[in-house]
Protein backbone atom coordinates (compact mmCIF):
# COMPACT_ATOMS: atom_id res chain seq x y z
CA UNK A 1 0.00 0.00 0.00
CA UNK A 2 1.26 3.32 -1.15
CA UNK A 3 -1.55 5.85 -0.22
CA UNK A 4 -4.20 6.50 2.75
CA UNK A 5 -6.42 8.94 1.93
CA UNK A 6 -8.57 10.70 4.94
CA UNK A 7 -11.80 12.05 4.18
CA UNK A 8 -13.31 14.33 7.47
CA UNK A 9 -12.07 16.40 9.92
CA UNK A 10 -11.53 14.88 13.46
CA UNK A 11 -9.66 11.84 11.99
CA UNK A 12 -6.28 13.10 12.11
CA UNK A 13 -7.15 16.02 14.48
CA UNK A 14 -9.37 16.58 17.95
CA UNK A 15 -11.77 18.27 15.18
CA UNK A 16 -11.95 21.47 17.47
CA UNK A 17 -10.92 24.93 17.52
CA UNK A 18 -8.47 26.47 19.15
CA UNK A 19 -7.35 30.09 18.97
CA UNK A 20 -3.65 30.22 19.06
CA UNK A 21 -2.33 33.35 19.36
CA UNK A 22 -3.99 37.20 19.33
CA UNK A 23 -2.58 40.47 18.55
CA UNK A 24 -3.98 43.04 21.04
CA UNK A 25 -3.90 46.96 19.61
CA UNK A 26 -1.77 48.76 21.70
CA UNK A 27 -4.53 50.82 24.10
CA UNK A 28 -5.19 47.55 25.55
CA UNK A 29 -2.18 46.42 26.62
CA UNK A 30 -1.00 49.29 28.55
CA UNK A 31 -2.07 48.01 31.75
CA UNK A 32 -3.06 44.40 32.89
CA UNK A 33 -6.35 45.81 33.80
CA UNK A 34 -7.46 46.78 30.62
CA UNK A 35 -6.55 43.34 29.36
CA UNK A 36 -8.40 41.82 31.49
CA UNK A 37 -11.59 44.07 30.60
CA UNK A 38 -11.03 43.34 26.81
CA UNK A 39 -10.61 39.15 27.70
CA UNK A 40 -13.66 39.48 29.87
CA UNK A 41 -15.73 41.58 27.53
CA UNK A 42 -14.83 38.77 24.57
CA UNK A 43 -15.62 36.29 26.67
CA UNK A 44 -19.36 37.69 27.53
CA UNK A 45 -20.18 38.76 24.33
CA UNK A 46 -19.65 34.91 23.00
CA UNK A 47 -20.39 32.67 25.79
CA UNK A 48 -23.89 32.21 24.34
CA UNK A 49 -23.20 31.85 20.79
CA UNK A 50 -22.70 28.17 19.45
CA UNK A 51 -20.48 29.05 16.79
CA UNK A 52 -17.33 27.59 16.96
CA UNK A 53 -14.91 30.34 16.63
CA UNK A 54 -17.06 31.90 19.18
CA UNK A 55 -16.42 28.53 21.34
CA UNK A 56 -13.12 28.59 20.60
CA UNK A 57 -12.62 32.19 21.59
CA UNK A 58 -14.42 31.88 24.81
CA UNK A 59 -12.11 29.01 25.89
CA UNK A 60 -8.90 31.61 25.43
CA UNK A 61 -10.70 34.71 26.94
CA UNK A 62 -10.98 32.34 30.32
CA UNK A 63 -7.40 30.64 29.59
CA UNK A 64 -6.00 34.65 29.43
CA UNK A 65 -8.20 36.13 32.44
CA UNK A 66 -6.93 32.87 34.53
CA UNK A 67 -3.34 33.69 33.55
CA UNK A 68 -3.91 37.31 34.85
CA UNK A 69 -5.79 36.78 37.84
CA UNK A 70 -3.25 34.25 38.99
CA UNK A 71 -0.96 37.89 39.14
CA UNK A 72 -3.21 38.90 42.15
CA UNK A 73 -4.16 41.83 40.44
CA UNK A 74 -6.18 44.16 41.87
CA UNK A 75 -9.64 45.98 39.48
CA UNK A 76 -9.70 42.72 37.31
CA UNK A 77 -12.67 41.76 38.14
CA UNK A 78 -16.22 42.20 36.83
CA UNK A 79 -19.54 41.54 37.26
CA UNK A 80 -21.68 41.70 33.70
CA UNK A 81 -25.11 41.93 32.53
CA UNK A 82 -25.60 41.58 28.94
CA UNK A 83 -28.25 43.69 27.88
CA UNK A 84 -28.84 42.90 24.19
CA UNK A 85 -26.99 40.27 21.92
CA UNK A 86 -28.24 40.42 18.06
CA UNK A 87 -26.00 38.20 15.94
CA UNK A 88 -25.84 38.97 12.02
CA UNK A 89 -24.79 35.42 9.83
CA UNK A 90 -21.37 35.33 8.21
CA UNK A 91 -20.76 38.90 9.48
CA UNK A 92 -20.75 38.94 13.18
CA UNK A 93 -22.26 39.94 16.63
CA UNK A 94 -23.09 43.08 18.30
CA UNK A 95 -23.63 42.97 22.48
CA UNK A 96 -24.63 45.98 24.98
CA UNK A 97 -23.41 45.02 28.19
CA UNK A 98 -23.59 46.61 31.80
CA UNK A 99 -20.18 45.88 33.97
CA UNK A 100 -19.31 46.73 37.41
CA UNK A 101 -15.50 46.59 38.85
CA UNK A 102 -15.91 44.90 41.73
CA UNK A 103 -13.45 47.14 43.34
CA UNK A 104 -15.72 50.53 42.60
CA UNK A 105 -19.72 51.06 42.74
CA UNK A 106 -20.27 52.72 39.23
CA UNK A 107 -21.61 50.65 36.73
CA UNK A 108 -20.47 51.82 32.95
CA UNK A 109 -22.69 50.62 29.57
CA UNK A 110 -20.56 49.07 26.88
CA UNK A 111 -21.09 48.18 23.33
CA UNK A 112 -18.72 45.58 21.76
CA UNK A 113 -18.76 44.45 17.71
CA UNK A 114 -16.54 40.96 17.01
CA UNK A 115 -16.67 39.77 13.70
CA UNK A 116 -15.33 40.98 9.90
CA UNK A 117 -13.62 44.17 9.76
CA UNK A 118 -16.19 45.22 7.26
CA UNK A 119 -18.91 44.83 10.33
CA UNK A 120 -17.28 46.13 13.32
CA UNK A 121 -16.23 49.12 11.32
CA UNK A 122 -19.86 49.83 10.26
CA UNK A 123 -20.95 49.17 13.92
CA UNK A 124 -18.47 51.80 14.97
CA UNK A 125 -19.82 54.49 12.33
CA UNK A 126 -17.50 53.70 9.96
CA UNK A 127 -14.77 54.85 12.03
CA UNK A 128 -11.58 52.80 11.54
CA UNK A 129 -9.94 55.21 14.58
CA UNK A 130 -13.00 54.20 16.98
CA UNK A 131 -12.09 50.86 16.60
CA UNK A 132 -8.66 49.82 17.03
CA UNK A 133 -5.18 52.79 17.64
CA UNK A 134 -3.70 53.66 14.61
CA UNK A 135 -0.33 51.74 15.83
CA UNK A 136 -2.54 48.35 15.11
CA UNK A 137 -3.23 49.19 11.48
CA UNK A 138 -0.90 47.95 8.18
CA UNK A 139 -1.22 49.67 5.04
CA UNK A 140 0.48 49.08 1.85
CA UNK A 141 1.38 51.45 -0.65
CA UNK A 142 -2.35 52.23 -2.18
CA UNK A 143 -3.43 52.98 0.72
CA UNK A 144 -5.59 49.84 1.31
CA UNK A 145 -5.89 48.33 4.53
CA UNK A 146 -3.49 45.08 4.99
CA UNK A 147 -4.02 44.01 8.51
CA UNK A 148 -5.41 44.95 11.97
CA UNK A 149 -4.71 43.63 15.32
């Protein structure tokens, strides 16, 4: 015999997602804290979707806020209430979410957009600056956008 041929996923692999690395824009990696908000506001906004990236993604957000909190750090945690979730198919999700530091008493309103570029920028009023720092964004020569972290 000179050739096996495998035909479906989850033969050869554990047929599951995993996210391996992420590129975090600059403004949120100043301080642990405002990691930990970003992990913990990815990880609300998808913890009831069944998509598998969105599985996937949840999985890291807890592996990353674990990491963090084993740092003792203090203002890293959060209590949420999502207020709305609307998902849009093969473009992304939109959330509004309540959170509360547990160290303070004021509770802030967020809105969060995860999915294509094309969708979180419209989300954000088609501002590419309201979205990620300019020190995240790639452009080649014409001008056209060639990656964002």
């Amino acid at each position: 015999m000179s050739t096996i041929i495998f035909d479906k996923t989850g033969t050869l692999t554990t047929g599951q997602l995993s996210v391996v690395s992420v590129e975090m824009a600059e403004s949120w990696r100043k301080t642990p804290e405002q990691t930990a908000l970003l992990w913990t506001l990815i990880q609300a906004s998808q913890e009831t979707s069944k998509h598998p990236v969105a599985k996937a993604t949840v999985l890291k957000a807890q592996h990353e806020l674990i990491m963090l909190r084993e740092q003792n750090l203090n203002g890293c945690d959060y209590d949420l209430e999502i207020k709305s979730s609307t998902s849009f198919q093969g473009q992304g999700l939109r959330c509004d979410i309540v959170l509360q530091n547990n160290s303070q008493s004021e509770k802030t309103g967020v809105s969060i957009a995860i999915g294509t570029l094309r969708f979180v920028t419209s989300c954000a009023g088609g501002s590419m600056e309201r979205i990620i720092s300019h020190d995240a964004v790639e452009y080649n020569d014409d001008g056209n956008l060639t990656e964002a972290h």
